[in-house]
Protein backbone atom coordinates (compact mmCIF):
# COMPACT_ATOMS: atom_id res chain seq x y z
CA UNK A 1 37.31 -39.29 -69.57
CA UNK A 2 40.17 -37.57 -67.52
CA UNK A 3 38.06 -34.37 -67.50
CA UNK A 4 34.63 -36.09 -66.40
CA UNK A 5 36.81 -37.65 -63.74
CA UNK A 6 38.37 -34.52 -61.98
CA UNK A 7 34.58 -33.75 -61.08
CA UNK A 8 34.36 -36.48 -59.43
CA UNK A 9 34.55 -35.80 -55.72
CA UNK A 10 33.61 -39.18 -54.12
CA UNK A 11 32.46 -42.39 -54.33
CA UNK A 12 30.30 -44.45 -52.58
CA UNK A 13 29.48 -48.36 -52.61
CA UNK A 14 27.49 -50.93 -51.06
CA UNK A 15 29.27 -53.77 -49.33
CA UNK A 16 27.81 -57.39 -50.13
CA UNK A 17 27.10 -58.22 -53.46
CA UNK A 18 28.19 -55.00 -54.96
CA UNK A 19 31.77 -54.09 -53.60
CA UNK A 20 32.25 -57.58 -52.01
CA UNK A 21 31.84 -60.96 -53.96
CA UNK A 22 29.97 -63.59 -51.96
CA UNK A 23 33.50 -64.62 -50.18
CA UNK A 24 33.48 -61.24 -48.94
CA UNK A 25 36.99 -60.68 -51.12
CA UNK A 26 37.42 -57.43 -53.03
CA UNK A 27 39.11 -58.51 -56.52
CA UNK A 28 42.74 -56.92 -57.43
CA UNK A 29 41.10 -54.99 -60.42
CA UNK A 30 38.88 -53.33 -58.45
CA UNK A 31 41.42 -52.69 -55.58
CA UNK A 32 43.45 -50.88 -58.13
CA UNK A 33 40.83 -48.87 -59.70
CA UNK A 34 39.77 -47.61 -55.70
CA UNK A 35 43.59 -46.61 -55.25
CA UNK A 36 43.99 -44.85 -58.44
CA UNK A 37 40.83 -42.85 -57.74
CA UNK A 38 42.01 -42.26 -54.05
CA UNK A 39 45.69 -40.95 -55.95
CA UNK A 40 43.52 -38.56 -58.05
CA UNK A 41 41.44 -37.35 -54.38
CA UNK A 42 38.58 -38.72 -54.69
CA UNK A 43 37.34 -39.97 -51.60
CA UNK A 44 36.04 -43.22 -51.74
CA UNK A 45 33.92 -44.37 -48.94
CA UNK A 46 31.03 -47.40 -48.43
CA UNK A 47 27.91 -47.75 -46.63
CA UNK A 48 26.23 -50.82 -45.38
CA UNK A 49 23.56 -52.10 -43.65
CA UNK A 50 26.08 -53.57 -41.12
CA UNK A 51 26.73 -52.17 -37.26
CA UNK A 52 30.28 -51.12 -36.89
CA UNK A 53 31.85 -54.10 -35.99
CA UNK A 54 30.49 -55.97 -39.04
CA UNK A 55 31.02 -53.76 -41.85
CA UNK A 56 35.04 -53.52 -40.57
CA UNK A 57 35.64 -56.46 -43.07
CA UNK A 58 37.10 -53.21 -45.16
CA UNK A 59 39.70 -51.98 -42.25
CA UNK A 60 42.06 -50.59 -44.77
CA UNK A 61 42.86 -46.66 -45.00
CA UNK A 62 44.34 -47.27 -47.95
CA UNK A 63 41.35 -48.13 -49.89
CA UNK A 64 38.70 -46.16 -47.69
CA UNK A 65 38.22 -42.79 -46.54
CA UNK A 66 35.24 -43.48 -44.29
CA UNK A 67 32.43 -45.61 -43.95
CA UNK A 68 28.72 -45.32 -43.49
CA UNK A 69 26.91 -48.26 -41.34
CA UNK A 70 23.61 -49.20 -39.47
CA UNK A 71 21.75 -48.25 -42.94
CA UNK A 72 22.89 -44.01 -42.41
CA UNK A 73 22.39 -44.26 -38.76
CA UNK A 74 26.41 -43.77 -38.33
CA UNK A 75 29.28 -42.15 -40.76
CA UNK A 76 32.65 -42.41 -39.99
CA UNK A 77 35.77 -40.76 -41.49
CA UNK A 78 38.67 -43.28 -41.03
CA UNK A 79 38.09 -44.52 -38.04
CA UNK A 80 36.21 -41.20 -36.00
CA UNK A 81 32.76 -41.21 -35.64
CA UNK A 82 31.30 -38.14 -37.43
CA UNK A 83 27.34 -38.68 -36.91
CA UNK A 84 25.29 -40.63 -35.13
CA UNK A 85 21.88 -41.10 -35.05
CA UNK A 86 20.53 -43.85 -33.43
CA UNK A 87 16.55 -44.40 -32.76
CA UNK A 88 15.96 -44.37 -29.22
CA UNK A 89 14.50 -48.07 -28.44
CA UNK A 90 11.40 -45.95 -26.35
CA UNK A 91 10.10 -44.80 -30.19
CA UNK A 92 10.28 -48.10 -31.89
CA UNK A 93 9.10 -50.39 -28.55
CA UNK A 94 5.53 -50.38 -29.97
CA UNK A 95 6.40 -51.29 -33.54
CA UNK A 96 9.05 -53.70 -32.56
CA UNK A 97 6.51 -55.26 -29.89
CA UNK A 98 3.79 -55.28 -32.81
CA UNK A 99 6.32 -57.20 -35.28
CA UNK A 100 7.02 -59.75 -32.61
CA UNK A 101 3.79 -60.46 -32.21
CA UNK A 102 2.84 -61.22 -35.80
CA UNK A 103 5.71 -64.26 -35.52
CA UNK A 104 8.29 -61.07 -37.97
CA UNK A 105 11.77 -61.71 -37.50
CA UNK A 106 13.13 -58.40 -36.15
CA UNK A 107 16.86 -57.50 -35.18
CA UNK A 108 17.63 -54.10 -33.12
CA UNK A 109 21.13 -53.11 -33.21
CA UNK A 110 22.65 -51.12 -30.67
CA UNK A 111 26.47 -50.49 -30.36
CA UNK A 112 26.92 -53.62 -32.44
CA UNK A 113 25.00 -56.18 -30.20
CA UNK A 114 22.22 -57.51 -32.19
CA UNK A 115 18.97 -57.77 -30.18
CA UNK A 116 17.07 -60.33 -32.12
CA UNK A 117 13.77 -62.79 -31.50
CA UNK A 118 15.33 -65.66 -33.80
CA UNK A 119 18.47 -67.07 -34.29
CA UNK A 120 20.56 -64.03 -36.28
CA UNK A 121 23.51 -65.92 -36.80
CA UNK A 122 21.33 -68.73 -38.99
CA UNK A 123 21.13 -65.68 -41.27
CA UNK A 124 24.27 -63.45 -41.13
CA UNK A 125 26.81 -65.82 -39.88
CA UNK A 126 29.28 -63.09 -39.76
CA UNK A 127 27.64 -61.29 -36.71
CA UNK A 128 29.62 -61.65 -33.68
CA UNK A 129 27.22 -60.13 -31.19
CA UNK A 130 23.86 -61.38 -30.46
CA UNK A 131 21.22 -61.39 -28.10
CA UNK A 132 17.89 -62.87 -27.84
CA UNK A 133 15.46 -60.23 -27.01
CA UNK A 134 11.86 -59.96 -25.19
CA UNK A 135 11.35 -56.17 -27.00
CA UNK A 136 8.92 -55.99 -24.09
CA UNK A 137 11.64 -55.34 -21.33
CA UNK A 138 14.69 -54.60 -23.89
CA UNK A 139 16.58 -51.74 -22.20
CA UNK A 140 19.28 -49.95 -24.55
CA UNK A 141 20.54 -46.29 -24.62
């Protein structure tokens, strides 16, 4: 196993239900087991669905060497933004006016404000920015 393991060069994880349990805790066991791979440099990184803000729940360098949020849209390396790749609001207007329309919930995230037409907070309780949104007139860079 100590072989298979030096060709290892990273790992990456999901947040909720995978990394997290439903407390949003991380258990010891798996604590240690991130730290021993980090001692053996392997990076070990996760990637969420979350905008920045949210996914920090993890702010600890000495579990994590970077992060991927917004579902790939950002990655991170500690704390520096490495890519970003946001969809410009002007090529998703239509479909986000269209999903509105036909009574879908939709959320648009943009630097970590949610943009929403229902209540997002009902939902994820753990976002801290929210706005309610007529995708008609939105305006976000």
């Amino acid at each position: 196993m100590g072989e298979a393991l030096m060709n290892i060069k990273m790992i990456v994880t999901d947040l909720d239900c995978t990394l997290l349990h439903e407390d949003k805790t991380i258990s010891d066991r798996t604590i240690s087991v991130l730290k021993q791979c980090r001692e053996k440099g392997i990076k070990v990184v996760y990637a969420t669905g979350r905008g920045y803000q949210n996914s920090k729940v993890l702010a600890s360098s000495e579990l994590f060497d970077g992060f991927v949020c917004v579902n790939g849209a950002t990655a991170y390396v500690g704390d520096t933004l490495i890519y970003n790749r946001f969809i410009p609001i002007e090529n998703v207007r239509d479909l986000l006016i269209a999903a509105d329309n036909a009574g879908v919930q939709i959320v648009a995230e943009y630097n970590d404000i949610h943009y929403a037409n229902f209540d997002v907070i009902e939902k994820w309780p753990w976002i801290t920015h929210y706005e309610a949104a007529d995708f008609n007139i939105l305006d976000i860079e």
